[in-house]
C-alpha atoms as a PDB file:
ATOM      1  CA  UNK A   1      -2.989  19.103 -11.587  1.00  0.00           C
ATOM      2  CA  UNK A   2      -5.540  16.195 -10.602  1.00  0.00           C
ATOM      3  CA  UNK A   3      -5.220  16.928  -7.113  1.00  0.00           C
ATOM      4  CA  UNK A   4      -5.176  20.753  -7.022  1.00  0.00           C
ATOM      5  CA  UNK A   5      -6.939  22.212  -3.961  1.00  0.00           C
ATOM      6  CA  UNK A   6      -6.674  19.004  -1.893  1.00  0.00           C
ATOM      7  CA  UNK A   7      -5.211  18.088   1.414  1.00  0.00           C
ATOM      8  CA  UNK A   8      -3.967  14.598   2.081  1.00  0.00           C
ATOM      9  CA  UNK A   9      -3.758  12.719   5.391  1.00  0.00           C
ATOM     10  CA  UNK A  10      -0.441   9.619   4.825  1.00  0.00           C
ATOM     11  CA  UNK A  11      -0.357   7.791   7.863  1.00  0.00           C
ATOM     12  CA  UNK A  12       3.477   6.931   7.909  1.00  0.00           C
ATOM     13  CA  UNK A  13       4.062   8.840   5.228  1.00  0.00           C
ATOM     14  CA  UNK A  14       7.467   9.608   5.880  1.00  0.00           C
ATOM     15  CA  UNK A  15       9.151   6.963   4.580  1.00  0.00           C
ATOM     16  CA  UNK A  16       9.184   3.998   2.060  1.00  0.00           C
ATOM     17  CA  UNK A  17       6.241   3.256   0.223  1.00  0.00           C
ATOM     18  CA  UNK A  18       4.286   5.660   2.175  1.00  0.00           C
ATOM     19  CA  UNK A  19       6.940   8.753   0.852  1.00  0.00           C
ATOM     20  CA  UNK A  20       6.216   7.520  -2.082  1.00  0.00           C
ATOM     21  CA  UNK A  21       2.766   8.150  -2.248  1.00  0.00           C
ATOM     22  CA  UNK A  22       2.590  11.472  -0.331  1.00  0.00           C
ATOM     23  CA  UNK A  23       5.195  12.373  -3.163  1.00  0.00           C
ATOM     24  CA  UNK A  24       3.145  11.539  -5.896  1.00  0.00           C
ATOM     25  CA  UNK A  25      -0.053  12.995  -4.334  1.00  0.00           C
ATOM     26  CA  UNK A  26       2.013  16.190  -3.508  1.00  0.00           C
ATOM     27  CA  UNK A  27       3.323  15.975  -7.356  1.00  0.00           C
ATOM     28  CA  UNK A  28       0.008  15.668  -8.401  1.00  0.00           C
ATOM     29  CA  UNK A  29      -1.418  19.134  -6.424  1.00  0.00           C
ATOM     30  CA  UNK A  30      -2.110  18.312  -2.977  1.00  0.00           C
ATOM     31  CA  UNK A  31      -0.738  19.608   0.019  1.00  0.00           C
ATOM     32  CA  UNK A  32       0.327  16.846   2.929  1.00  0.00           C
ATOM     33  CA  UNK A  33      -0.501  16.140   5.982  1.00  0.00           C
ATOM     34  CA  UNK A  34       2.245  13.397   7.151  1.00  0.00           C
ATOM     35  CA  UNK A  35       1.780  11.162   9.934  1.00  0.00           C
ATOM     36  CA  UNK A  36       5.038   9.520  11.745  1.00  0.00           C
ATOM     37  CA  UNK A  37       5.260   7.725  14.329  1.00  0.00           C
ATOM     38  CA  UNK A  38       8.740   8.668  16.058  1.00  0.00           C
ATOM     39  CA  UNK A  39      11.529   9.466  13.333  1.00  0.00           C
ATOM     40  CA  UNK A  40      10.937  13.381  13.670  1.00  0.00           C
ATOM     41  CA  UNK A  41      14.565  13.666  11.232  1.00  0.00           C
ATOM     42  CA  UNK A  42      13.583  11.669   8.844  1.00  0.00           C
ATOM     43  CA  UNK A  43       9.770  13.295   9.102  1.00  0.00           C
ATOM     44  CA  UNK A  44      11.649  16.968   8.580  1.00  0.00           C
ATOM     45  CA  UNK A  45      13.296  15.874   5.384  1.00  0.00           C
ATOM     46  CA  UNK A  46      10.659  14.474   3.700  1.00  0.00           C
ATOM     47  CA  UNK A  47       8.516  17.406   4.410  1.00  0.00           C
ATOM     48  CA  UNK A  48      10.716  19.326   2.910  1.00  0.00           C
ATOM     49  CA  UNK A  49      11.015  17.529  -0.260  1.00  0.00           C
ATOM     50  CA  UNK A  50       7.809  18.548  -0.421  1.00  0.00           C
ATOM     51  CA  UNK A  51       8.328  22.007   0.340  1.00  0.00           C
ATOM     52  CA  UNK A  52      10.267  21.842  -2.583  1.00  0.00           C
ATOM     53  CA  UNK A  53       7.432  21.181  -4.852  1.00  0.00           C
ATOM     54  CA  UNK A  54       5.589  24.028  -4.072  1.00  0.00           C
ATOM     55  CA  UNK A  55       3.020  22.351  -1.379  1.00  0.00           C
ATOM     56  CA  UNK A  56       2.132  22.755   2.129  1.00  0.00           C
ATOM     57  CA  UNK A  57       2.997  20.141   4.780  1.00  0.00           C
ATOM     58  CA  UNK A  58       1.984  19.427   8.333  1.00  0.00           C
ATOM     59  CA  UNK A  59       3.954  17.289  10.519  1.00  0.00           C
ATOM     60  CA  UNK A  60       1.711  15.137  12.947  1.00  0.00           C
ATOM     61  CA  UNK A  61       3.453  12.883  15.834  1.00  0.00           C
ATOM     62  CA  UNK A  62       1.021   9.741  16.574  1.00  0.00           C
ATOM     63  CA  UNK A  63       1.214   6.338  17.577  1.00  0.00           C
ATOM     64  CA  UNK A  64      -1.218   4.702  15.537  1.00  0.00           C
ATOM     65  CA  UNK A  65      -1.643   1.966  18.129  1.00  0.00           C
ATOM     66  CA  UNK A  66      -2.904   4.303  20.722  1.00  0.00           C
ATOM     67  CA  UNK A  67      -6.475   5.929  20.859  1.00  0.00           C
ATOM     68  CA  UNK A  68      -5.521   8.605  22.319  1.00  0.00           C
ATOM     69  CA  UNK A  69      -2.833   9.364  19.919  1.00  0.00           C
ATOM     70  CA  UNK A  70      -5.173   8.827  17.113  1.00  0.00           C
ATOM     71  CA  UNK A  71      -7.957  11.371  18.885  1.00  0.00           C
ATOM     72  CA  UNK A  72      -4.827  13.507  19.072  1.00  0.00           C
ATOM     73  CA  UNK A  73      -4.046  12.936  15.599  1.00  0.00           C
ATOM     74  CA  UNK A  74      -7.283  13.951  14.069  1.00  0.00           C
ATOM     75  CA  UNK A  75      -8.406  16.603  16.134  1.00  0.00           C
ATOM     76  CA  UNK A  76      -5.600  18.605  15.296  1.00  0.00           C
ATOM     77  CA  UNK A  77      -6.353  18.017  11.438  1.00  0.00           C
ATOM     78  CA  UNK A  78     -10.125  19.460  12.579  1.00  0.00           C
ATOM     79  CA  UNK A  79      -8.140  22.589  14.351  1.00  0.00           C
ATOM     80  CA  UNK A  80      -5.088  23.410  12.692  1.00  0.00           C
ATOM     81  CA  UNK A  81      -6.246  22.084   9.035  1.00  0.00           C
ATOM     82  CA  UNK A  82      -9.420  22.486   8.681  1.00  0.00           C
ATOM     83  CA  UNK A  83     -10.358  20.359   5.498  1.00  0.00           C
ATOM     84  CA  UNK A  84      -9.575  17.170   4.614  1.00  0.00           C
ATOM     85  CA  UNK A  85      -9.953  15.280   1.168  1.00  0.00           C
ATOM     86  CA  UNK A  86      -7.636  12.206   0.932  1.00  0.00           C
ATOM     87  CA  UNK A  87      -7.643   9.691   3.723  1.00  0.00           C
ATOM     88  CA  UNK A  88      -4.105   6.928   2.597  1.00  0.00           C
ATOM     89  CA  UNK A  89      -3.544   4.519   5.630  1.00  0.00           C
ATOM     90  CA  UNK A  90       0.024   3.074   5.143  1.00  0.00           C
ATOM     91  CA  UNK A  91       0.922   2.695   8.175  1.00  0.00           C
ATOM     92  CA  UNK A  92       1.842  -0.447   9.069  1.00  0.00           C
ATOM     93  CA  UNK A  93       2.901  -2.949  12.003  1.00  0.00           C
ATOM     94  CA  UNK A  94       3.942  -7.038  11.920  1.00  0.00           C
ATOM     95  CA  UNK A  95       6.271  -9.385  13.504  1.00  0.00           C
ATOM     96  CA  UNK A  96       7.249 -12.410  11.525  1.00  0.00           C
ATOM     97  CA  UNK A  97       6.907 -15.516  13.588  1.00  0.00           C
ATOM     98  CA  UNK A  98       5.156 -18.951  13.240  1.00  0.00           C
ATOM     99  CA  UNK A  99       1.628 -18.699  14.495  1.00  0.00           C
ATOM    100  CA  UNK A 100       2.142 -21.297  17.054  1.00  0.00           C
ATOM    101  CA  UNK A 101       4.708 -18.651  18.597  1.00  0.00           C
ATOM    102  CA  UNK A 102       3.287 -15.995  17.760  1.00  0.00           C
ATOM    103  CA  UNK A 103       2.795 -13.357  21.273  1.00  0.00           C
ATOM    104  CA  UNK A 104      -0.052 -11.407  21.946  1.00  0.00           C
ATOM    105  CA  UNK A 105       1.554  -8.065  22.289  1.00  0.00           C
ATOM    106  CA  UNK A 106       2.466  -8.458  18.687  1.00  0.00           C
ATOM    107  CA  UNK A 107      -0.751  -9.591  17.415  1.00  0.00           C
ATOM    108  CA  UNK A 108      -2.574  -6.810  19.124  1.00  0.00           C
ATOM    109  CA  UNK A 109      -0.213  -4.357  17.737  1.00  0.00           C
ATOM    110  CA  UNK A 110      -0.787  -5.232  13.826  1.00  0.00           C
ATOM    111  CA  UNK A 111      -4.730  -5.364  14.416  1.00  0.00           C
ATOM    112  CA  UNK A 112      -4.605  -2.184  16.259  1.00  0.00           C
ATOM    113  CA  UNK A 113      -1.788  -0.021  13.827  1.00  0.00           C
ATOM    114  CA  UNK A 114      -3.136  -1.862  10.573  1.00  0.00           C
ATOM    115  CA  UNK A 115      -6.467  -2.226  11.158  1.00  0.00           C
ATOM    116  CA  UNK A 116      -8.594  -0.696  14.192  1.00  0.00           C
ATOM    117  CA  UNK A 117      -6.660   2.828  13.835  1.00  0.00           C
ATOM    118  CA  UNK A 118      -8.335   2.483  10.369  1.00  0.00           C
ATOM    119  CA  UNK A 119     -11.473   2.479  11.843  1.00  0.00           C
ATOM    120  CA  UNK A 120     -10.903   4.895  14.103  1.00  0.00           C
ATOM    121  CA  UNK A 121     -10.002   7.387  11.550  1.00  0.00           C
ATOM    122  CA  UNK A 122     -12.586   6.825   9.556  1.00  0.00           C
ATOM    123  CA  UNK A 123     -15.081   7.363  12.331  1.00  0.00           C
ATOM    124  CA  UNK A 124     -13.522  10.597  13.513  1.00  0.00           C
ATOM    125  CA  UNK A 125     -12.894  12.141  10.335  1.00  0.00           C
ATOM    126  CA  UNK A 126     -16.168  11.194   8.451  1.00  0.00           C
ATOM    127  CA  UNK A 127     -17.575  14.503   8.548  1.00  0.00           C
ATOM    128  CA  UNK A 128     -14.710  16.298   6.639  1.00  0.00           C
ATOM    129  CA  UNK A 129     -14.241  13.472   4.310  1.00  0.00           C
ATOM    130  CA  UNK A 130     -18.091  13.857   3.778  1.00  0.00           C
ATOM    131  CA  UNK A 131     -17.750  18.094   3.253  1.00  0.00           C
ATOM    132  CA  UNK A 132     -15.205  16.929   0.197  1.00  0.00           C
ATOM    133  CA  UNK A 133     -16.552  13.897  -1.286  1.00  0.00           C
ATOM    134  CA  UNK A 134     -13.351  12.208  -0.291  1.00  0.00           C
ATOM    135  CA  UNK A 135     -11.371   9.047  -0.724  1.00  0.00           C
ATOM    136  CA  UNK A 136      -9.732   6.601   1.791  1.00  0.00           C
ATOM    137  CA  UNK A 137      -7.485   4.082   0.659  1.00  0.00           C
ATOM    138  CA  UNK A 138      -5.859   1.254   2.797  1.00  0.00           C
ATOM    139  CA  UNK A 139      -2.465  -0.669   1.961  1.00  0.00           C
ATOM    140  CA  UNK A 140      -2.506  -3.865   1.887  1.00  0.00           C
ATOM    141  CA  UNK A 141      -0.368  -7.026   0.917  1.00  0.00           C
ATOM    142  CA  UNK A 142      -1.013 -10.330  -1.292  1.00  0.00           C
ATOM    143  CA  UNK A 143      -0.473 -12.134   2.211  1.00  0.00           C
ATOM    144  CA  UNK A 144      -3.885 -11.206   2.938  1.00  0.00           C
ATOM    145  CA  UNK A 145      -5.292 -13.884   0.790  1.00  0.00           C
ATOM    146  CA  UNK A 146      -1.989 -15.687  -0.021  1.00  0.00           C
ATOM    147  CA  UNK A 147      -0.213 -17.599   2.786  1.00  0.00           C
ATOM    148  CA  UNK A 148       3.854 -16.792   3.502  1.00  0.00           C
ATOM    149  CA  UNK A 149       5.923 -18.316   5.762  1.00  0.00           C
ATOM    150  CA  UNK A 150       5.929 -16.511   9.014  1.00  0.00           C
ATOM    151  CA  UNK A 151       3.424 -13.927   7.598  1.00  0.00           C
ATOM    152  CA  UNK A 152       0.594 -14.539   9.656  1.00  0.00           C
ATOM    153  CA  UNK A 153       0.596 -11.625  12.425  1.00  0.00           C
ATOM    154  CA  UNK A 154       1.172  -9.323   8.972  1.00  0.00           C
ATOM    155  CA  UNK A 155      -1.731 -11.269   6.566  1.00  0.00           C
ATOM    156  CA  UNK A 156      -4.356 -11.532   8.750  1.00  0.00           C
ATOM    157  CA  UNK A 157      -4.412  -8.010   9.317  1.00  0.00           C
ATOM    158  CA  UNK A 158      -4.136  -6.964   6.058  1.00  0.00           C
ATOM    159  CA  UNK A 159      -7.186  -9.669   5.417  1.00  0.00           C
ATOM    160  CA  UNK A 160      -8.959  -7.763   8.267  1.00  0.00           C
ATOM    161  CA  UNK A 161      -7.448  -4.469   6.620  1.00  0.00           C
ATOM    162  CA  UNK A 162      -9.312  -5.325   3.194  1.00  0.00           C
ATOM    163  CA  UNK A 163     -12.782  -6.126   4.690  1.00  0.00           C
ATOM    164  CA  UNK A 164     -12.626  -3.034   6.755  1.00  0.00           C
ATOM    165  CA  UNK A 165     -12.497  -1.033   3.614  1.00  0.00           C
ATOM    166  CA  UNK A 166     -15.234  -3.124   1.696  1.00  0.00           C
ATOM    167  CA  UNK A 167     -17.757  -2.083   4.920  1.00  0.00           C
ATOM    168  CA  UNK A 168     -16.328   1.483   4.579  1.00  0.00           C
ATOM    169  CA  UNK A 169     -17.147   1.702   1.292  1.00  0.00           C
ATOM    170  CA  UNK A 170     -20.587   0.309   1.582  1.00  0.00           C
ATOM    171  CA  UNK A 171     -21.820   1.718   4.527  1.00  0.00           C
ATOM    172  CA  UNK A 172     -20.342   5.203   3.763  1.00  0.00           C
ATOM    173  CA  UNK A 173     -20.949   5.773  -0.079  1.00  0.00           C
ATOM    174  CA  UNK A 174     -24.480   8.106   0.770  1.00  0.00           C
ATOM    175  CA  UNK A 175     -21.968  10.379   2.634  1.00  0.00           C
ATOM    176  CA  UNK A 176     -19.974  11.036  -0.846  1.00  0.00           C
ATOM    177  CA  UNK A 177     -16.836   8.822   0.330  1.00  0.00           C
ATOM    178  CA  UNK A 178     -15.177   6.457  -1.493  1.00  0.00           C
ATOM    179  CA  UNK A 179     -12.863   3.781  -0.478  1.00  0.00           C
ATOM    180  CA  UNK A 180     -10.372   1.441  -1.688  1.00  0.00           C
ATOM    181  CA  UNK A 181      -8.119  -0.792  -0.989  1.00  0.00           C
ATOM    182  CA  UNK A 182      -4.283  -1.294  -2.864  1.00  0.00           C
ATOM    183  CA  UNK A 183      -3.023  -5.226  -2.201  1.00  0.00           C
ATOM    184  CA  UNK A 184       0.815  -5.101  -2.878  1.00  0.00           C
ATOM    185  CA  UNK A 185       3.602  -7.709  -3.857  1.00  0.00           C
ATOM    186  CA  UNK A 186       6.674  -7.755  -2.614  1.00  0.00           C
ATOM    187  CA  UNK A 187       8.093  -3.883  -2.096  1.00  0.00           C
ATOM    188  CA  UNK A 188      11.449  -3.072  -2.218  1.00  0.00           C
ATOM    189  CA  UNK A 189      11.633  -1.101   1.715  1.00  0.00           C
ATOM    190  CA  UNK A 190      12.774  -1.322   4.955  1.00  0.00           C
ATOM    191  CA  UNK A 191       9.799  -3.590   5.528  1.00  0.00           C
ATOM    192  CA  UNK A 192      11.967  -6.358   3.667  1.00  0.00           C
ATOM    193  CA  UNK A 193      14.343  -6.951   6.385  1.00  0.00           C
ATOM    194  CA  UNK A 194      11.225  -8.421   8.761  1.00  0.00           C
ATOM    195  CA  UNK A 195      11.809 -11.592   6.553  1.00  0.00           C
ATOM    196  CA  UNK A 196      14.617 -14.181   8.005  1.00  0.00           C
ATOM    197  CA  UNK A 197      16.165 -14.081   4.697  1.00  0.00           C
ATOM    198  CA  UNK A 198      15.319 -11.114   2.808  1.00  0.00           C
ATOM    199  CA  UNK A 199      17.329 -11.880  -0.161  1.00  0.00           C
ATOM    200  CA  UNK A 200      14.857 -15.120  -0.705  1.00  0.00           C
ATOM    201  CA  UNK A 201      12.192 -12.649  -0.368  1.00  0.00           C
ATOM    202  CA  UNK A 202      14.237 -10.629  -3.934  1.00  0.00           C
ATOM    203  CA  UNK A 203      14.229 -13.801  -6.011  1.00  0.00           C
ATOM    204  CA  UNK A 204      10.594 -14.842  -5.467  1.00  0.00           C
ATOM    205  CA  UNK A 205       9.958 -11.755  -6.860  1.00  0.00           C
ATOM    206  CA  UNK A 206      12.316 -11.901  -9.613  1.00  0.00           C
ATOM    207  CA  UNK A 207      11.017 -14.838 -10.046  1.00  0.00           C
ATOM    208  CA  UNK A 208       7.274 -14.924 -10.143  1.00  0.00           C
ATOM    209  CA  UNK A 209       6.656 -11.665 -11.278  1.00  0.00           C
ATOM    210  CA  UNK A 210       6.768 -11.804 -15.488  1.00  0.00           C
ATOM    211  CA  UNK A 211       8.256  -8.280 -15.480  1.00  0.00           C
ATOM    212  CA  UNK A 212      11.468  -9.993 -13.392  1.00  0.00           C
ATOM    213  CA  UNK A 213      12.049  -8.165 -10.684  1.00  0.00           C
ATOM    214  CA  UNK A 214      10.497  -7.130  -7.476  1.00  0.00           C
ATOM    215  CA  UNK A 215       8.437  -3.926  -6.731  1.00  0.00           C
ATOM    216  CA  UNK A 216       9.290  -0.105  -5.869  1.00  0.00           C
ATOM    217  CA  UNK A 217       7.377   2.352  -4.072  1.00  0.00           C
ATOM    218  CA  UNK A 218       6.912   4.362  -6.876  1.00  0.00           C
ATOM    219  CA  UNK A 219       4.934   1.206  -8.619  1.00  0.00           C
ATOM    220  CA  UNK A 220       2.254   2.117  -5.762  1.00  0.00           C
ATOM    221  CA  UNK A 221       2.110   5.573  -5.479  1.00  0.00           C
ATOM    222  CA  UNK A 222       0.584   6.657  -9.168  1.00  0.00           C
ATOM    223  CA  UNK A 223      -2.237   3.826  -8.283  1.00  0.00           C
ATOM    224  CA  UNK A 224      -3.178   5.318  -5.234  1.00  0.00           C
ATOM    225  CA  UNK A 225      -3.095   8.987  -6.230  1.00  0.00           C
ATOM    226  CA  UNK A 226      -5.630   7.300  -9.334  1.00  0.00           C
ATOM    227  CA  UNK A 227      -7.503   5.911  -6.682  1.00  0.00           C
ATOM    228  CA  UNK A 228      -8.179   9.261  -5.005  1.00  0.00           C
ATOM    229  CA  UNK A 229      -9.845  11.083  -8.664  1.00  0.00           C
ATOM    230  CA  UNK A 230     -13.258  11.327 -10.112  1.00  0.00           C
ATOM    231  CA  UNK A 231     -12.288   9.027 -12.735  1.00  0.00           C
ATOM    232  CA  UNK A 232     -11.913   6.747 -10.096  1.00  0.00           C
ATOM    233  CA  UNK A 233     -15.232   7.019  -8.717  1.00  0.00           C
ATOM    234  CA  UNK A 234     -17.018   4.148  -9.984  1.00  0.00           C
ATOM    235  CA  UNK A 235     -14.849   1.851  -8.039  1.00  0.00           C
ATOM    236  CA  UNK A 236     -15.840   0.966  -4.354  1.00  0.00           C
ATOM    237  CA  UNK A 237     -15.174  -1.228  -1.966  1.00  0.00           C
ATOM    238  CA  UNK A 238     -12.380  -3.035  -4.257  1.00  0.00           C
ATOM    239  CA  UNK A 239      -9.060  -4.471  -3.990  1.00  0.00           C
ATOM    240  CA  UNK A 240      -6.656  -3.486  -6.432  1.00  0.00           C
ATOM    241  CA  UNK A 241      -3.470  -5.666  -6.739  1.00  0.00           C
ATOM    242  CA  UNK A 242      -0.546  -4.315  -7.673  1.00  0.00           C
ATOM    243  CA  UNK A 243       2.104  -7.232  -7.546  1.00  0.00           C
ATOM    244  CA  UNK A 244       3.654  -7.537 -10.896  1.00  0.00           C
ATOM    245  CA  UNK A 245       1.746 -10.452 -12.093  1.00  0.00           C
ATOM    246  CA  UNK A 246       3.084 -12.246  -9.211  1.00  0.00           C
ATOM    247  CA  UNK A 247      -0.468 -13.804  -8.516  1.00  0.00           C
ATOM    248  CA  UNK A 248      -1.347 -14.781 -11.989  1.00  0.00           C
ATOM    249  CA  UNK A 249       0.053 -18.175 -11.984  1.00  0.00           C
ATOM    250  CA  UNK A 250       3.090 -20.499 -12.564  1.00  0.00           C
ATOM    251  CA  UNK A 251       5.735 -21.228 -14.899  1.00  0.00           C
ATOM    252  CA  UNK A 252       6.409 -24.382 -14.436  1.00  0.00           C
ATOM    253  CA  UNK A 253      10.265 -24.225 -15.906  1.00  0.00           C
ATOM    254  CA  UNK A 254      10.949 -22.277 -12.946  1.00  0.00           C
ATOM    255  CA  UNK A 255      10.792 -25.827 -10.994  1.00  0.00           C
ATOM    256  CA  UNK A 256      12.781 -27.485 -13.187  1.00  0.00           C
ATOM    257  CA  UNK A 257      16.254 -28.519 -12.096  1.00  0.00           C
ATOM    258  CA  UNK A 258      19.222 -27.188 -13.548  1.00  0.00           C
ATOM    259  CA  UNK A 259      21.182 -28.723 -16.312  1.00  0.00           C
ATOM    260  CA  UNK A 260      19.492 -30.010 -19.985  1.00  0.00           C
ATOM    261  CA  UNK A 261      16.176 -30.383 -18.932  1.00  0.00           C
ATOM    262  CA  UNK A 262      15.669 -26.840 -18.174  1.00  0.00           C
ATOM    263  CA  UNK A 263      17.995 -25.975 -21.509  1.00  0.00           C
ATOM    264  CA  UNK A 264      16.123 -27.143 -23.678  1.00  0.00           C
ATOM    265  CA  UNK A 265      12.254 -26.021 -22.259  1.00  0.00           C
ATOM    266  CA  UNK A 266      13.712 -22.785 -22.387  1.00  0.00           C
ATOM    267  CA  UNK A 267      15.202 -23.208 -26.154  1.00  0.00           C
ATOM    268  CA  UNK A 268      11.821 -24.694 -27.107  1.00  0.00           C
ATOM    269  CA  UNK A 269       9.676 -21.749 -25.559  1.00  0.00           C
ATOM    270  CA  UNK A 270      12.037 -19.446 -27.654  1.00  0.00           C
ATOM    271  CA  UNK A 271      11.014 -21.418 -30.463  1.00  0.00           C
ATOM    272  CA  UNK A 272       7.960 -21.162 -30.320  1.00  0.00           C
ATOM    273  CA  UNK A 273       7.851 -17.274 -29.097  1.00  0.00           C
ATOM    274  CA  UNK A 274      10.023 -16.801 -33.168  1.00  0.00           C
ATOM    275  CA  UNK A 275       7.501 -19.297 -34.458  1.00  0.00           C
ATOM    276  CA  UNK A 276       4.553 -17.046 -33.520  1.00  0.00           C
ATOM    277  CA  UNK A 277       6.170 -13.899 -34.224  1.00  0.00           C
ATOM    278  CA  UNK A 278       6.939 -15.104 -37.736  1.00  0.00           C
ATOM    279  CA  UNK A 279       3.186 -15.849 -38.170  1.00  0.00           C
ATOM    280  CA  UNK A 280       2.089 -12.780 -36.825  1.00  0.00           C
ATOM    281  CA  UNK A 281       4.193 -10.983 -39.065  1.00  0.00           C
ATOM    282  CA  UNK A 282       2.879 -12.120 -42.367  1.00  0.00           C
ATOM    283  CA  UNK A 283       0.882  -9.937 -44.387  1.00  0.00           C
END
């Protein structure tokens, strides 16, 4: 197994796309180290799920918003763990609003949770990431370079998010540790119901993506366990996006209005789809 031997640090790792990924990685040999933030229930069952594939957990209690809590956090990796190989920040905080109403409390939460506790990590936990030659990866979203209604509190964090990890990867490569960064599409979580109409939220992905249909956690975790190899090693300081095609462009008979018009583009582009699959199979 790929990650044999290792110990993994998943800041909310308990749940959606961050279970997913401390899954995987547990799946793929490592042991766990789960970060939660209050849910202790839901933290107890997903440890042991992966009890139940043969690897060791910790459960860690931390507010990623709070120093203290993240001193807390990491100094009881340095006591009670003792090694550390796979940084994964998913953790995440947002409110959606319009940036003209957008409060401070809730603005200073997403910087702190999604992007200074980052930081903070990284600084306290360089030497043991150093010792193993490790990787830190950071979630992030296409709203970090895409704009969303109501997204801003969330996108400009995860823009701040995905710098943070290009000067982590830069300034720490002569210590052996490699960073990343995963920008996802739409996810199929929790994290959906932020959005005044979640449902809208399902058929832009449906939509936009070419594979029809919106992301899972799962999509994310086999990237991000990748991410954390030796075949991996010779990328730094990017941004993967994982969105389904989402970002690639448009197709423009999505805008067209119901009724002939839209009929018959689609009857043509089957057409021409038979046409070229005709040609191409011709000896």
């Amino acid at each position: 197994m790929k990650h044999e031997g290792k110990i993994a640090l998943v800041t909310g790792g308990t749940r959606g796309i961050g279970k997913a990924i401390s899954l995987r990685l547990a799946q793929d040999g490592a042991d766990i180290i789960l970060n939660y933030k209050t849910d202790s229930a839901t933290a107890e069952a997903t440890a042991a799920e992966i009890h139940a594939l043969g690897r060791r957990t910790w459960l860690i209690q931390a507010d990623l918003k709070d120093d203290k809590a993240i001193k807390h956090l990491c100094s009881t990796i340095k006591k009670d763990v003792g090694q550390l190989d796979i940084l994964v920040h998913n953790a995440a905080f947002g409110t959606m609003g319009n940036i003209l109403r957008m409060g401070l409390f809730s603005w200073n939460a997403a910087m702190a949770i999604n992007v200074t506790a980052l930081l903070r990590m990284t600084q306290l936990l360089a030497p043991m990431l150093s010792d193993s030659k490790g990787h830190i990866i950071g979630l992030s979203s296409i709203g970090a370079d895409m704009t969303f209604s109501e997204y801003a509190c969330i996108g400009v964090s995860k823009a701040a998010l995905e710098s943070l990890c290009r000067y982590i990867a830069f300034e720490l490569a002569h210590l052996g540790i490699h960073c990343n960064a995963v920008s996802a599409g739409p996810i199929k979580t929790r994290a959906l119901d932020w959005f005044q109409f979640p449902h809208a939220v399902d058929n832009y992905g449906e939509t936009k993506s070419p594979l029809s249909r919106v992301g899972r956690p799962d999509d994310l975790a086999g990237i991000v366990s990748f991410l954390c190899t030796p075949d991996a090693d010779w990328i730094v300081g990017q941004v993967i996006r994982a969105d389904g095609g989402i970002s690639m462009g448009e197709n423009f008979t999505d805008w067209l209005e119901d009724g002939d018009e839209k009929e018959q583009a689609l009857a043509k582009s089957a057409r021409e789809w038979e046409s070229a699959m005709s040609r191409a199979r011709r000896p």
